[in-house]
Every structure is written in C-alpha cells, then in structure tokens.
C-alpha atoms as a PDB file:
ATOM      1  CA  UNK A   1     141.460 116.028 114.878  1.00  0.00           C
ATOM      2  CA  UNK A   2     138.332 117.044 112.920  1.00  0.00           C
ATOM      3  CA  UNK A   3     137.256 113.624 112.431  1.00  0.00           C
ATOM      4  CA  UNK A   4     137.824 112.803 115.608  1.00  0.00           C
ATOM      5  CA  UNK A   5     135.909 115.628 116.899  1.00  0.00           C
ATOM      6  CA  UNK A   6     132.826 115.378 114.321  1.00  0.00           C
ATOM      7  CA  UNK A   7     132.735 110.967 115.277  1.00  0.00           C
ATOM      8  CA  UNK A   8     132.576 112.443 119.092  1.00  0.00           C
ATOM      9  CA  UNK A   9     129.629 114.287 118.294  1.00  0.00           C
ATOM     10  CA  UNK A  10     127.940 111.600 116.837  1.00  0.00           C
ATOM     11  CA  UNK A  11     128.171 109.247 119.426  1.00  0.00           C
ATOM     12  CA  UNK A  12     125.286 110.258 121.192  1.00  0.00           C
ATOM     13  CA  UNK A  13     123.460 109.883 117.949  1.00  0.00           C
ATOM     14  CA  UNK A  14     125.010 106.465 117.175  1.00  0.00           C
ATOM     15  CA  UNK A  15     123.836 105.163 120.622  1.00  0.00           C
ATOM     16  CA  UNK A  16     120.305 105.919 120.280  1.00  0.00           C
ATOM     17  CA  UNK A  17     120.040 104.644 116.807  1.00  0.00           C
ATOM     18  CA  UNK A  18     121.877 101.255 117.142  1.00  0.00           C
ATOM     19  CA  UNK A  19     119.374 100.138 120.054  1.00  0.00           C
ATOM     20  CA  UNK A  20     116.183 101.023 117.319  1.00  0.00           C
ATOM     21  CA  UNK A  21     117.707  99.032 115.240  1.00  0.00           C
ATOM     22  CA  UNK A  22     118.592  95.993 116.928  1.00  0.00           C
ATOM     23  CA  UNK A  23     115.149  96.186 118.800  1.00  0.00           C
ATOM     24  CA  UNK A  24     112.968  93.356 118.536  1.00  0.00           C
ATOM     25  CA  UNK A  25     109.074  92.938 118.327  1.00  0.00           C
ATOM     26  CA  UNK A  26     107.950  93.986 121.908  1.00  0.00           C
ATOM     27  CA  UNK A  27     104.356  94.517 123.333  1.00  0.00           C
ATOM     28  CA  UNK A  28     101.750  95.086 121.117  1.00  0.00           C
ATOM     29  CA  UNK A  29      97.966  95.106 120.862  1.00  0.00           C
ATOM     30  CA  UNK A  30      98.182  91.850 119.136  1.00  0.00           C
ATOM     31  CA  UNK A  31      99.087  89.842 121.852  1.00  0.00           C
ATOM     32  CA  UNK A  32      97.577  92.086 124.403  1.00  0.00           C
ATOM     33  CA  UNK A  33      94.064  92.191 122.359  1.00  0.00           C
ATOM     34  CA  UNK A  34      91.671  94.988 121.666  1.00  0.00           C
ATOM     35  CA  UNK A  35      88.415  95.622 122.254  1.00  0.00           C
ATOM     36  CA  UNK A  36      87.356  96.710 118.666  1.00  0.00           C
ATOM     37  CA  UNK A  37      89.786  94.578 116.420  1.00  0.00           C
ATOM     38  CA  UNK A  38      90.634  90.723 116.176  1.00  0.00           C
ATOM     39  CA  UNK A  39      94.264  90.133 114.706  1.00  0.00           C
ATOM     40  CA  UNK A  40      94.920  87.195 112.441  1.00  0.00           C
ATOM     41  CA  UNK A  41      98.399  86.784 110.263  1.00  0.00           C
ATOM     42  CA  UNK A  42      99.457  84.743 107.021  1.00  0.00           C
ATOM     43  CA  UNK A  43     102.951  84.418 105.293  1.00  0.00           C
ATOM     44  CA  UNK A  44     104.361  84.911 102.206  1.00  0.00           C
ATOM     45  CA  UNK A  45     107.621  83.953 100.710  1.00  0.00           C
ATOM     46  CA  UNK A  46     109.039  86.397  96.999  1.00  0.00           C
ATOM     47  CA  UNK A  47     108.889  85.084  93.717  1.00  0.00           C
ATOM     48  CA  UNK A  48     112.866  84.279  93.369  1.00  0.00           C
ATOM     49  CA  UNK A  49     112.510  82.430  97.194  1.00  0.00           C
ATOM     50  CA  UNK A  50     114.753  84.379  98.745  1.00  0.00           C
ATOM     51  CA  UNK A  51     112.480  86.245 100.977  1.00  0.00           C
ATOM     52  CA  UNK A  52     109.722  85.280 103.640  1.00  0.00           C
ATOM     53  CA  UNK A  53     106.912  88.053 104.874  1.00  0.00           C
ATOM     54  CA  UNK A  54     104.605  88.107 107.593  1.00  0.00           C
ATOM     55  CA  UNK A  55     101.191  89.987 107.036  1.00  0.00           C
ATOM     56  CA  UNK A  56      99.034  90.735 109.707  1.00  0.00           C
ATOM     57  CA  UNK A  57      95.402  91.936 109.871  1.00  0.00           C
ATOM     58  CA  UNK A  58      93.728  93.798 112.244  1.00  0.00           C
ATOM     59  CA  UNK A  59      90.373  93.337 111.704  1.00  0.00           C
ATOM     60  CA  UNK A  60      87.240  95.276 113.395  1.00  0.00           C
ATOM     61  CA  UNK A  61      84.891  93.842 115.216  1.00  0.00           C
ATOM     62  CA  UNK A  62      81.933  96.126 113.562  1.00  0.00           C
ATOM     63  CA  UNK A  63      80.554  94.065 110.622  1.00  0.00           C
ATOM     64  CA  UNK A  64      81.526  95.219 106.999  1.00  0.00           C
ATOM     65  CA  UNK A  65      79.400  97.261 104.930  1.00  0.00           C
ATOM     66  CA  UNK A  66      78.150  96.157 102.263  1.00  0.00           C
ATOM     67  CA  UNK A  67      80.694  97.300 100.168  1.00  0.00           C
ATOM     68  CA  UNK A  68      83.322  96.077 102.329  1.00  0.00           C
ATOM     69  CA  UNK A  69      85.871  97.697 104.866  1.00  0.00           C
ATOM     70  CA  UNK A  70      88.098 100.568 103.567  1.00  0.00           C
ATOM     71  CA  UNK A  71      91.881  99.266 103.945  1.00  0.00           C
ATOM     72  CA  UNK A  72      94.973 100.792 104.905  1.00  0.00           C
ATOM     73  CA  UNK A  73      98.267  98.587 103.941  1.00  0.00           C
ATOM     74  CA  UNK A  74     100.943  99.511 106.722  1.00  0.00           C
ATOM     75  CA  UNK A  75     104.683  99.051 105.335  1.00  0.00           C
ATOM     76  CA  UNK A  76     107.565  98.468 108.465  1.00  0.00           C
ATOM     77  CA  UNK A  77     104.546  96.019 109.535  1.00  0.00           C
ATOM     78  CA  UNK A  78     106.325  95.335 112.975  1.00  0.00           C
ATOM     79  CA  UNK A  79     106.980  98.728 114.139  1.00  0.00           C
ATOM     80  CA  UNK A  80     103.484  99.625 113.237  1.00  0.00           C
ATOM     81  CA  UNK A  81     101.938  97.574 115.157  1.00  0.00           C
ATOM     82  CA  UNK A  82     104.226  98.291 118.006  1.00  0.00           C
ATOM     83  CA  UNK A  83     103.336 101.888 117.373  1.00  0.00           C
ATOM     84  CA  UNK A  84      99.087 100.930 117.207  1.00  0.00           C
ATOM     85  CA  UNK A  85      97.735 102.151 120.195  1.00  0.00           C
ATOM     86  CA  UNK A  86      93.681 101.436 121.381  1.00  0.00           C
ATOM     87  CA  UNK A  87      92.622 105.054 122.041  1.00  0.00           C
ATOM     88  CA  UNK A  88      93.283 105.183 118.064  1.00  0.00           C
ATOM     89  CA  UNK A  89      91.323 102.402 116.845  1.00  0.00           C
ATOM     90  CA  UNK A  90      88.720 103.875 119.135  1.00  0.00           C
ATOM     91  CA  UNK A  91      88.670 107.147 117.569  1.00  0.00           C
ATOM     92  CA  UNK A  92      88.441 105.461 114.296  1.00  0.00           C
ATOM     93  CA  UNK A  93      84.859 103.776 115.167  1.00  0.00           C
ATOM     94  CA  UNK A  94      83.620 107.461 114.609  1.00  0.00           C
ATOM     95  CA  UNK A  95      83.807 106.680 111.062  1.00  0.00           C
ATOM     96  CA  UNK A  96      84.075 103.458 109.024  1.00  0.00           C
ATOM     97  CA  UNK A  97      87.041 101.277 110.535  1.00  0.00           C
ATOM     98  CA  UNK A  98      89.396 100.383 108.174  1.00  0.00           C
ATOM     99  CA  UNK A  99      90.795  97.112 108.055  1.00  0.00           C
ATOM    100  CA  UNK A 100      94.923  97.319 108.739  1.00  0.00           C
ATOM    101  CA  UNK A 101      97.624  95.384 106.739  1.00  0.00           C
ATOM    102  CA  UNK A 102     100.778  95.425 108.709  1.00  0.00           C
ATOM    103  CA  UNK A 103     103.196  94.107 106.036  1.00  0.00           C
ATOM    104  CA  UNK A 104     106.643  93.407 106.665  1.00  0.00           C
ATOM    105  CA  UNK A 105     109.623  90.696 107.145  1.00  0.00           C
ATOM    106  CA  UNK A 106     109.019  87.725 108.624  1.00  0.00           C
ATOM    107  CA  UNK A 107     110.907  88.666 111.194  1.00  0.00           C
ATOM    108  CA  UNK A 108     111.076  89.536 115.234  1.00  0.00           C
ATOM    109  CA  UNK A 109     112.989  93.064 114.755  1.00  0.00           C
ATOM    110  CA  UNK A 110     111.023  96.068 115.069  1.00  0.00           C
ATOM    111  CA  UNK A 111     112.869  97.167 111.706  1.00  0.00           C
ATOM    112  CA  UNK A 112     114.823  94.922 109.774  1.00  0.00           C
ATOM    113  CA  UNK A 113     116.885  97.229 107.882  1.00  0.00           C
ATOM    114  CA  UNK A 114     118.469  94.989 105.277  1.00  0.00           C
ATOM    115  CA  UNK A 115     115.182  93.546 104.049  1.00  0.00           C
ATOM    116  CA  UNK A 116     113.390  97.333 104.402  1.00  0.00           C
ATOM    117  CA  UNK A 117     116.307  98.923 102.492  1.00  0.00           C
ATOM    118  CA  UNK A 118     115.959  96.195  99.458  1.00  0.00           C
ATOM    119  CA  UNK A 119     112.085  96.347  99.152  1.00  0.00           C
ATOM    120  CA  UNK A 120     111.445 100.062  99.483  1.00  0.00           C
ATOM    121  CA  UNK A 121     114.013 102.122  97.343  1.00  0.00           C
ATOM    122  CA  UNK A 122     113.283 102.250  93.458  1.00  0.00           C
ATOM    123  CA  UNK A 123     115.796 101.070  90.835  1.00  0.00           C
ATOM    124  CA  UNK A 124     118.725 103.044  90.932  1.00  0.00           C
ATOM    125  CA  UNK A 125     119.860 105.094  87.857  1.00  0.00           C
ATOM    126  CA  UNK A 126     121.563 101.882  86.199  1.00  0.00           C
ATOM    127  CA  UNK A 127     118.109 100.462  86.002  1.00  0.00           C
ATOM    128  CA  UNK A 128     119.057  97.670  88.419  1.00  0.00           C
ATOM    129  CA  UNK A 129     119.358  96.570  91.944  1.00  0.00           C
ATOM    130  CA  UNK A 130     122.770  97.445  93.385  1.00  0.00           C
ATOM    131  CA  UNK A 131     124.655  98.247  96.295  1.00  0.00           C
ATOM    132  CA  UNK A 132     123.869 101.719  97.998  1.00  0.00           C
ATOM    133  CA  UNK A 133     126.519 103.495 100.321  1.00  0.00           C
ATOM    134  CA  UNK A 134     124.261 106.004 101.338  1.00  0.00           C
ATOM    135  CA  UNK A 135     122.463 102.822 102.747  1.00  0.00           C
ATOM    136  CA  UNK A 136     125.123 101.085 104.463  1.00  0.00           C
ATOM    137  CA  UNK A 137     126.047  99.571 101.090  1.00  0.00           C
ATOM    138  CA  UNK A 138     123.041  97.121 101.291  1.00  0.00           C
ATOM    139  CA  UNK A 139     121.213  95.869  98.278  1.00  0.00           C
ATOM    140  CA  UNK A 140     118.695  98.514  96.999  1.00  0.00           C
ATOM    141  CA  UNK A 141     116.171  98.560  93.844  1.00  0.00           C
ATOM    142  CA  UNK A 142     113.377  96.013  95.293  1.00  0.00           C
ATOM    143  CA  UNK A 143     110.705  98.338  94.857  1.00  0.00           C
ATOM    144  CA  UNK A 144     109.293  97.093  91.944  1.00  0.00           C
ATOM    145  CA  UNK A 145     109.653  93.176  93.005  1.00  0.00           C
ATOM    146  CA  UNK A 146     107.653  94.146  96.163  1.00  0.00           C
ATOM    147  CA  UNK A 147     104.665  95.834  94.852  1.00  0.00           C
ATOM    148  CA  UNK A 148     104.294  93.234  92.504  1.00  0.00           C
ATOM    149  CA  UNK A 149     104.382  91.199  95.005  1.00  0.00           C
ATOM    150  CA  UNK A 150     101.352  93.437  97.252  1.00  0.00           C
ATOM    151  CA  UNK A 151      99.071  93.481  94.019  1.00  0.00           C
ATOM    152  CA  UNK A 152      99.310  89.620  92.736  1.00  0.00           C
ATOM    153  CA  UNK A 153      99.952  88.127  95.986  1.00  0.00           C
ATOM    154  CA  UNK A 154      99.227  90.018  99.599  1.00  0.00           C
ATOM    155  CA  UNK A 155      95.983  92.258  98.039  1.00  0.00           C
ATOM    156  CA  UNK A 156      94.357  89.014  96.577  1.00  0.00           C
ATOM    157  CA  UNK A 157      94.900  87.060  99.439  1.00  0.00           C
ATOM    158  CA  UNK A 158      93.697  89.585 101.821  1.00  0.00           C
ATOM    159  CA  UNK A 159      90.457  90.064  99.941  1.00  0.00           C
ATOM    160  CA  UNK A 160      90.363  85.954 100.129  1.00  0.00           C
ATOM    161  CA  UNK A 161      89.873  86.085 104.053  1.00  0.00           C
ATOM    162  CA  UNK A 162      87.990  89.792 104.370  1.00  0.00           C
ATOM    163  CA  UNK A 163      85.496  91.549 102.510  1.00  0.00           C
ATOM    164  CA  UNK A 164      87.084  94.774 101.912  1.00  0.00           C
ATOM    165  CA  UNK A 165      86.064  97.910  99.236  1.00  0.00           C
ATOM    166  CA  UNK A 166      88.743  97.876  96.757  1.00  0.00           C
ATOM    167  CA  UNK A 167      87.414 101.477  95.937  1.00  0.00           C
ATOM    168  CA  UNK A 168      88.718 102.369  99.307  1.00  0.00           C
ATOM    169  CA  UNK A 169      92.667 101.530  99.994  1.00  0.00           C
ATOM    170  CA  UNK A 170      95.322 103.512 101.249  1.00  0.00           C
ATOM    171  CA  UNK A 171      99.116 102.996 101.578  1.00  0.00           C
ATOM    172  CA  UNK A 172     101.268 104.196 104.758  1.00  0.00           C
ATOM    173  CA  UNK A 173     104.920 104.084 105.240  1.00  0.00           C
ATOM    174  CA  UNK A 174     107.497 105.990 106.952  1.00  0.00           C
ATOM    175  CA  UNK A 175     111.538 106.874 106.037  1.00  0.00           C
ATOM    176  CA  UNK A 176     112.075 104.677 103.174  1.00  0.00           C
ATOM    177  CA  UNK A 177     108.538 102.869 103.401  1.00  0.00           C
ATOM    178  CA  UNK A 178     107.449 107.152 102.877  1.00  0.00           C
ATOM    179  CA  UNK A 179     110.141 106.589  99.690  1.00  0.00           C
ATOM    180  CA  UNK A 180     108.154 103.856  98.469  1.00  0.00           C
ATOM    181  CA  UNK A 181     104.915 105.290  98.666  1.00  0.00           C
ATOM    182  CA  UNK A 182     105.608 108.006  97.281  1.00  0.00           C
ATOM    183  CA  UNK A 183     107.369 106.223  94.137  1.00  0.00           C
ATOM    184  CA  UNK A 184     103.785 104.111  94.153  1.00  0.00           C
ATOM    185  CA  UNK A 185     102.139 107.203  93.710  1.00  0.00           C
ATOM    186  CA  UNK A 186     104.051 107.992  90.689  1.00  0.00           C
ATOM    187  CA  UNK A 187     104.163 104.679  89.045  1.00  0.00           C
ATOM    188  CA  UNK A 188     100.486 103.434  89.868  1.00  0.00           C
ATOM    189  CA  UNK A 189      98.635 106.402  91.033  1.00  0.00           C
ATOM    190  CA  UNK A 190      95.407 104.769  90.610  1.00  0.00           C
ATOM    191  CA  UNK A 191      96.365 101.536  92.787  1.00  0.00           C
ATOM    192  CA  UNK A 192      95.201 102.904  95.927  1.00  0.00           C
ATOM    193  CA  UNK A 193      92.558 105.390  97.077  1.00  0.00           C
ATOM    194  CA  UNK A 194      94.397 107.167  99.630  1.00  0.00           C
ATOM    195  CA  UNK A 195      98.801 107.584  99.858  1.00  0.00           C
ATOM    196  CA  UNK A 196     100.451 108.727 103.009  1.00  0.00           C
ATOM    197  CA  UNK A 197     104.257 109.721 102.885  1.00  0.00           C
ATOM    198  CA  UNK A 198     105.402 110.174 106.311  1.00  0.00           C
ATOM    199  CA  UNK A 199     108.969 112.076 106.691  1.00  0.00           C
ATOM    200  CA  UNK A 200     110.127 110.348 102.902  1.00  0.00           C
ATOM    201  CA  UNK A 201     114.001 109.650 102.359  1.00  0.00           C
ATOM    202  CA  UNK A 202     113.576 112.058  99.211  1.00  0.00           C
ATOM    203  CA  UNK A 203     117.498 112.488 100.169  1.00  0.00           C
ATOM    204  CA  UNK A 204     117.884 108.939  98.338  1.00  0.00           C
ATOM    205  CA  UNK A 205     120.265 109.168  95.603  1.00  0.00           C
ATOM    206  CA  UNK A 206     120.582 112.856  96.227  1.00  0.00           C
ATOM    207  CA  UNK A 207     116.505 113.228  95.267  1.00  0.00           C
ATOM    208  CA  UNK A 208     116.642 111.511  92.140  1.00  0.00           C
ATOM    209  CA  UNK A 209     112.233 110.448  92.964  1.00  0.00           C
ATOM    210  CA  UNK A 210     111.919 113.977  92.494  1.00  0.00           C
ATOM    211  CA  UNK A 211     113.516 114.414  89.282  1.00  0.00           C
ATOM    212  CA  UNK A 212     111.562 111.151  88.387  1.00  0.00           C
ATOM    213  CA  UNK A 213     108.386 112.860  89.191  1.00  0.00           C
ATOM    214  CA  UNK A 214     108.944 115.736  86.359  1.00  0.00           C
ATOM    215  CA  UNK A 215     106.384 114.938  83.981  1.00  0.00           C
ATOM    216  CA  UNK A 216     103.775 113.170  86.072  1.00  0.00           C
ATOM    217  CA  UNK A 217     100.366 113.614  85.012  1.00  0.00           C
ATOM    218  CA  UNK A 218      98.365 113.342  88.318  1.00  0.00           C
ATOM    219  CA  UNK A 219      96.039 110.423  88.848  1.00  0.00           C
ATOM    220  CA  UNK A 220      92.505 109.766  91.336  1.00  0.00           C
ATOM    221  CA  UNK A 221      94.408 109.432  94.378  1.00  0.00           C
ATOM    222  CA  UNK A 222      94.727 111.776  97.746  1.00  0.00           C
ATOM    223  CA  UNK A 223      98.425 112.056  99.205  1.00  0.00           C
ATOM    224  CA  UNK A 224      99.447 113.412 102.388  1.00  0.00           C
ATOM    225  CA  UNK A 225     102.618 113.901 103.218  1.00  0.00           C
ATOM    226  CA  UNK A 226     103.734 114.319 106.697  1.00  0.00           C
ATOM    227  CA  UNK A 227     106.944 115.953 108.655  1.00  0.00           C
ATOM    228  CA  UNK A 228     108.724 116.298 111.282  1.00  0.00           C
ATOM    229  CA  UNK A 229     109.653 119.934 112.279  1.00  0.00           C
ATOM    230  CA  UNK A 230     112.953 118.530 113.804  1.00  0.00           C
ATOM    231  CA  UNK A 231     114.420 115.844 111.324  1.00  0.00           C
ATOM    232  CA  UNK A 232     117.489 117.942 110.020  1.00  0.00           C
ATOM    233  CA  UNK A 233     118.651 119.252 113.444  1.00  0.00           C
ATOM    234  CA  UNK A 234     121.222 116.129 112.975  1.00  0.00           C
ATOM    235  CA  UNK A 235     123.306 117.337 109.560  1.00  0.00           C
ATOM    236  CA  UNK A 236     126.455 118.654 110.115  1.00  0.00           C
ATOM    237  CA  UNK A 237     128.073 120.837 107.870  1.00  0.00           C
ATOM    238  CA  UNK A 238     131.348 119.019 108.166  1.00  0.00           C
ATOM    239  CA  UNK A 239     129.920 115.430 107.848  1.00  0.00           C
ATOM    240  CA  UNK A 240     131.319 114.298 104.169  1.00  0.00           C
ATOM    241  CA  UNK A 241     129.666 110.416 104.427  1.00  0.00           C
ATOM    242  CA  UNK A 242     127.470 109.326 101.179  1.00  0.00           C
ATOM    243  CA  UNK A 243     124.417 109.755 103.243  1.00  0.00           C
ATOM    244  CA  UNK A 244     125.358 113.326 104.580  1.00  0.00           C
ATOM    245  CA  UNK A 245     126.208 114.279 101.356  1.00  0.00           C
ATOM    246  CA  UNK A 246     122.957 112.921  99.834  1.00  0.00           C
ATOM    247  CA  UNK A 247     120.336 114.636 102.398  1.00  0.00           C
ATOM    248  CA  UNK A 248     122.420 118.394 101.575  1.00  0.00           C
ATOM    249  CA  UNK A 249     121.746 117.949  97.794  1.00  0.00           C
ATOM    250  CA  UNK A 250     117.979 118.058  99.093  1.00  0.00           C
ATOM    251  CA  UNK A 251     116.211 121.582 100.030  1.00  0.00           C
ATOM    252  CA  UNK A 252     115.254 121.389 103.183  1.00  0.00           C
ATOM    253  CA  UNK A 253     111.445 122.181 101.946  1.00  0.00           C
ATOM    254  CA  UNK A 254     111.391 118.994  99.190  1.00  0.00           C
ATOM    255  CA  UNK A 255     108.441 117.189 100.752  1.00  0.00           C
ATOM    256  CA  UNK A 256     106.544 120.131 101.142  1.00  0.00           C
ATOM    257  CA  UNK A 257     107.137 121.337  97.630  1.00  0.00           C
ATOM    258  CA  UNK A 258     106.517 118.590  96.260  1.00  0.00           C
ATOM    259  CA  UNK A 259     102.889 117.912  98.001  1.00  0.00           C
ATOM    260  CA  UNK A 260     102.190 121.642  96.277  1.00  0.00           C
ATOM    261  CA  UNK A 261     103.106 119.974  93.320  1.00  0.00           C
ATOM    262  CA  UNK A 262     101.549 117.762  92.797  1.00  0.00           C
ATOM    263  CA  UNK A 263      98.606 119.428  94.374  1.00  0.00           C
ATOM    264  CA  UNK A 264      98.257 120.733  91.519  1.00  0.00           C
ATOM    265  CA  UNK A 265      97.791 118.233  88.846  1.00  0.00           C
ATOM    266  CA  UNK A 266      94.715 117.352  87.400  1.00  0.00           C
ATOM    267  CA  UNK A 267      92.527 114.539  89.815  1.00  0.00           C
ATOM    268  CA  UNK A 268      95.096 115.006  92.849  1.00  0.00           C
ATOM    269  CA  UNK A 269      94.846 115.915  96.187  1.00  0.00           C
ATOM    270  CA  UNK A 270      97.765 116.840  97.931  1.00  0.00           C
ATOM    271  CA  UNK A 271      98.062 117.773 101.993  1.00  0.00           C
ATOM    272  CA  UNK A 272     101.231 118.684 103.651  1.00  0.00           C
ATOM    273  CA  UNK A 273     101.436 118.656 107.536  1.00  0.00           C
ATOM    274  CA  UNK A 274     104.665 119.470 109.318  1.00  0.00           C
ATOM    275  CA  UNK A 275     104.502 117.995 113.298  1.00  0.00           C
ATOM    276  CA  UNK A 276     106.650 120.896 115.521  1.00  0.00           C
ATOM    277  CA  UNK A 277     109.287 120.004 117.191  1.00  0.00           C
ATOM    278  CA  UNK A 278     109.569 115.863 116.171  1.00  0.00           C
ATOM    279  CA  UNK A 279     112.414 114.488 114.507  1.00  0.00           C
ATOM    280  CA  UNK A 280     112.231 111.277 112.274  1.00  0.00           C
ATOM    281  CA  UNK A 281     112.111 108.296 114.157  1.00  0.00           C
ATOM    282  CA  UNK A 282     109.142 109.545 116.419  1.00  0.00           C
ATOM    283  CA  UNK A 283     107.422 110.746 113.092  1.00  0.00           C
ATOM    284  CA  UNK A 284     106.369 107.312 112.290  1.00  0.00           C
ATOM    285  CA  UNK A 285     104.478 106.703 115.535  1.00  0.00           C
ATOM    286  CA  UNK A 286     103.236 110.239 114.714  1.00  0.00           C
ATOM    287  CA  UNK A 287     102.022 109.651 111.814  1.00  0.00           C
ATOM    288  CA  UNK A 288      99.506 106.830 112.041  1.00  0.00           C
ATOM    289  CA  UNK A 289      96.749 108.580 113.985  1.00  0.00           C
ATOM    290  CA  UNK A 290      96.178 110.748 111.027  1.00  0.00           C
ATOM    291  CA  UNK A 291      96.438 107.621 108.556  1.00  0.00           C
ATOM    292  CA  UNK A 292      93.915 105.915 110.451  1.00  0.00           C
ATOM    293  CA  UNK A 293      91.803 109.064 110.553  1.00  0.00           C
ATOM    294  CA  UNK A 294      92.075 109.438 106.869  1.00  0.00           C
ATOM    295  CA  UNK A 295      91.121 105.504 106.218  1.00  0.00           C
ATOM    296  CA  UNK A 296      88.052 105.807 108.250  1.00  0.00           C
ATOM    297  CA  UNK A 297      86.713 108.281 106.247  1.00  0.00           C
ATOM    298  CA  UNK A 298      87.418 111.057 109.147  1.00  0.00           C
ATOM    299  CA  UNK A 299      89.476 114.104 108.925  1.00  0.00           C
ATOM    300  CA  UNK A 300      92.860 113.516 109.349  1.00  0.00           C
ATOM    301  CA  UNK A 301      93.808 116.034 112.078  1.00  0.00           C
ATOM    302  CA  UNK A 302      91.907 116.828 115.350  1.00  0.00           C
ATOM    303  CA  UNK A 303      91.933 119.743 117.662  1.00  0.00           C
ATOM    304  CA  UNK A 304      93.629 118.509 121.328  1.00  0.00           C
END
C-alpha cells in the first residue's frame, strides 16, 4: 500500500517529465532569424564512431575585435537554443557579443538523455564507463572522451570558421551538463575563461565530484554557480530508488558550499546565485541570461 501510494504521488511528476523528454527540437531563433546574430552549423562524429554531434554557431552581426569574439560553448545544444530568446542577445550588444556554441547530439530531441547521460558524468569510482542506476542504468563515464573531443576537435574547428579570443571562453551547462562543467573546472581549470554550473547533479554517485574536488588547488578561471530555490520540493522521504537515495546523501546547501570553496582558492572567483521559487528544469532557461551577460563582458545580474 505504501508503494502504491508513494507511485500515486509521483504521477503527476512522471507526466510532466516524460513529455520534456520525448520533446523534439521546436521553434527557435535559428530558423526564425535574429536581428543581431547569423546561425551556421557543422557536424562531428567521436573518435571510436559511435557517436554523431551537431554544433551550431550563433554568430553576431557586429564585426570582431581585433582580438576576436569572446565565446561561450553551450552543452544540451538543442534545448539551448530553444531556450535563446532575442531580447537577450540584445542586451548582450551592451557589451562585447560573444559568439555561442550550442553543442550537442545530432539529434531532433530537445534532450537526448542517453547520449547527455554518457558524455557528461565523469568516470565512475571503477575508473571506467559503466552502467548507472541512478541514471536509468544508461552508460555513464564519457566525460573525459567528450572534452577531448571539444579541445582537439569542436574548439579548433570553430576557430577555423570565426575569429574568436581564446583568452575569452566560457562553458555553460545545466543538470548533468552543470556536472560536467563543474568536473572541467577541476580537471582543466585553465581551459576556459569563464565556468557556469547551473543547478549541477552534485547528487551523482551520492556527491562523489565533491569528494574529488578535496585537494584542488584553484586555477585563473571565474565560476558561477546557479540554483533553483525550488529543486528539492520533489524528494520524498519514503522514496528508496538509487536516484532518491543518491540526492539525500547530498546537503541540501552542496552547490553553494562548494562555490565558497572554492572561492577561496588562490586565482578563483567563485559566485553563487540561488533563483526563488524555480525548480530544475526551468533553471536552465534561467540560467542563460546571466551566462550571456557574463560572456559579454557585462555583469551577470540586472535589476528588473
């Protein structure tokens, strides 16, 4: 009866999820056009063959400065560029525009979990890919594979078609793609200018990134790490699945302890921003206005 009453109260849940998930690329301001960027895409296909990507570039209309355009590499490519709105890339003329890599499966789904799941979690403990059942027992520990793949293949190519300042790049991604930026950060923390963690799946093997971040030295880099004031109104005390039982091994504070943290080490710059009242699937739309802020050179939060 407990079961049955706890899978009751998650059907609501269930139904709103399954429909993100099975959503498909919709309008965007790549087909519609904008006024102060021209959009142009290339593919890619992995090392072993077994995967295809789809970058696209959204490219301003200003002409570079002599140094190039800043850059800001957007993982979950397709639901960021569902999410890019014009009134944004307006804003953004206030500064420098950055140039925007929307990097993701070369796919039509808004999030193709499978691929997403593989590409942003780190090696598990047993130092190999593997099977996750917090993750819908999907293939995990792609992490490495794809940002080898970013700095051999997708960075050199993109400086092949654009001028861009290679002093000034920046790395977005939300959930997992948060996960793998922040796992950047501690692996190559001088690879990119400026790192933007929006609500991270530090919950991933019951937090084991933050362990993994005990005895980081700090690097040149600025992180931000953002949140939504609403993402754990969902747990349940009596739900016992892997991924439940995961997130509850995590204070309910990690992201924000962890920007102090590392806040603190030498050549860092660490800002934490919680958004009231959003929980974690509209925290990715959320949290490109201030990543776009930040790559233009502007401050990253306005008063409304």
């Amino acid at each position: 009866m407990k079961a049955l009453l706890l899978c009751l109260a998650l059907m609501p849940l269930l139904a709103l999820a399954r429909p993100e998930l099975e959503q498909t690329l919709g309008p965007n301001l790549a087909d519609e056009g904008s006024a102060h960027y021209r959009f142009e895409s290339f593919e890619l296909t992995s090392a072993d063959g077994a995967r295809q990507y789809r970058i696209r570039l959204a490219i301003p209309r200003r002409e570079a400065p002599p140094r190039g355009y800043p850059v800001l590499y957007l993982l979950d490519g397709n639901a960021a560029l569902m999410a890019l709105r014009e009134d944004w890339l307006v804003e953004v003329q206030q500064g420098q525009p950055p140039l925007l890599v929307m990097m993701g499966p070369a796919s039509n789904l808004r999030l193709d979990l499978p691929a997403r799941v593989f590409d942003y979690t780190p090696l598990p403990p047993e130092g190999v890919a593997a099977l996750d059942a917090s993750l819908g027992n999907r293939a995990t520990g792609g992490a490495p594979a794809f940002r080898e793949l970013l700095a051999k293949r997708i960075k050199p190519e993109v400086a092949r078609r654009v001028r861009v300042d290679v002093a000034r790049q920046g790395i977005w991604g939300h959930s997992l793609g948060g996960l793998f930026v922040l796992d950047t950060l501690r692996v190559e923390p001088n690879a990119f200018r400026f790192y933007i963690a929006a609500s991270p799946s530090l919950w991933w093997q019951s937090g084991l990134l933050l362990k993994r971040f005990e005895g980081f030295a700090g690097g040149l880099g600025q992180l931000l790490v953002l949140q939504g004031g609403a993402e754990r109104d969902g747990l349940h005390a009596a739900d016992d699945s892997p991924r439940a039982q995961a997130m509850a091994a995590v204070p309910a504070h990690a992201a924000r302890e962890l920007s102090k943290q590392l806040g603190r080490l030498p050549g860092m710059q660490a800002q934490y921003h919680e958004f009231a009242g959003l929980g974690h699937g509209p925290m990715l739309a959320a949290s490109l206005r201030p990543a776009l802020r930040l790559a233009a050179g502007l401050a990253p939060f306005v008063e409304e």
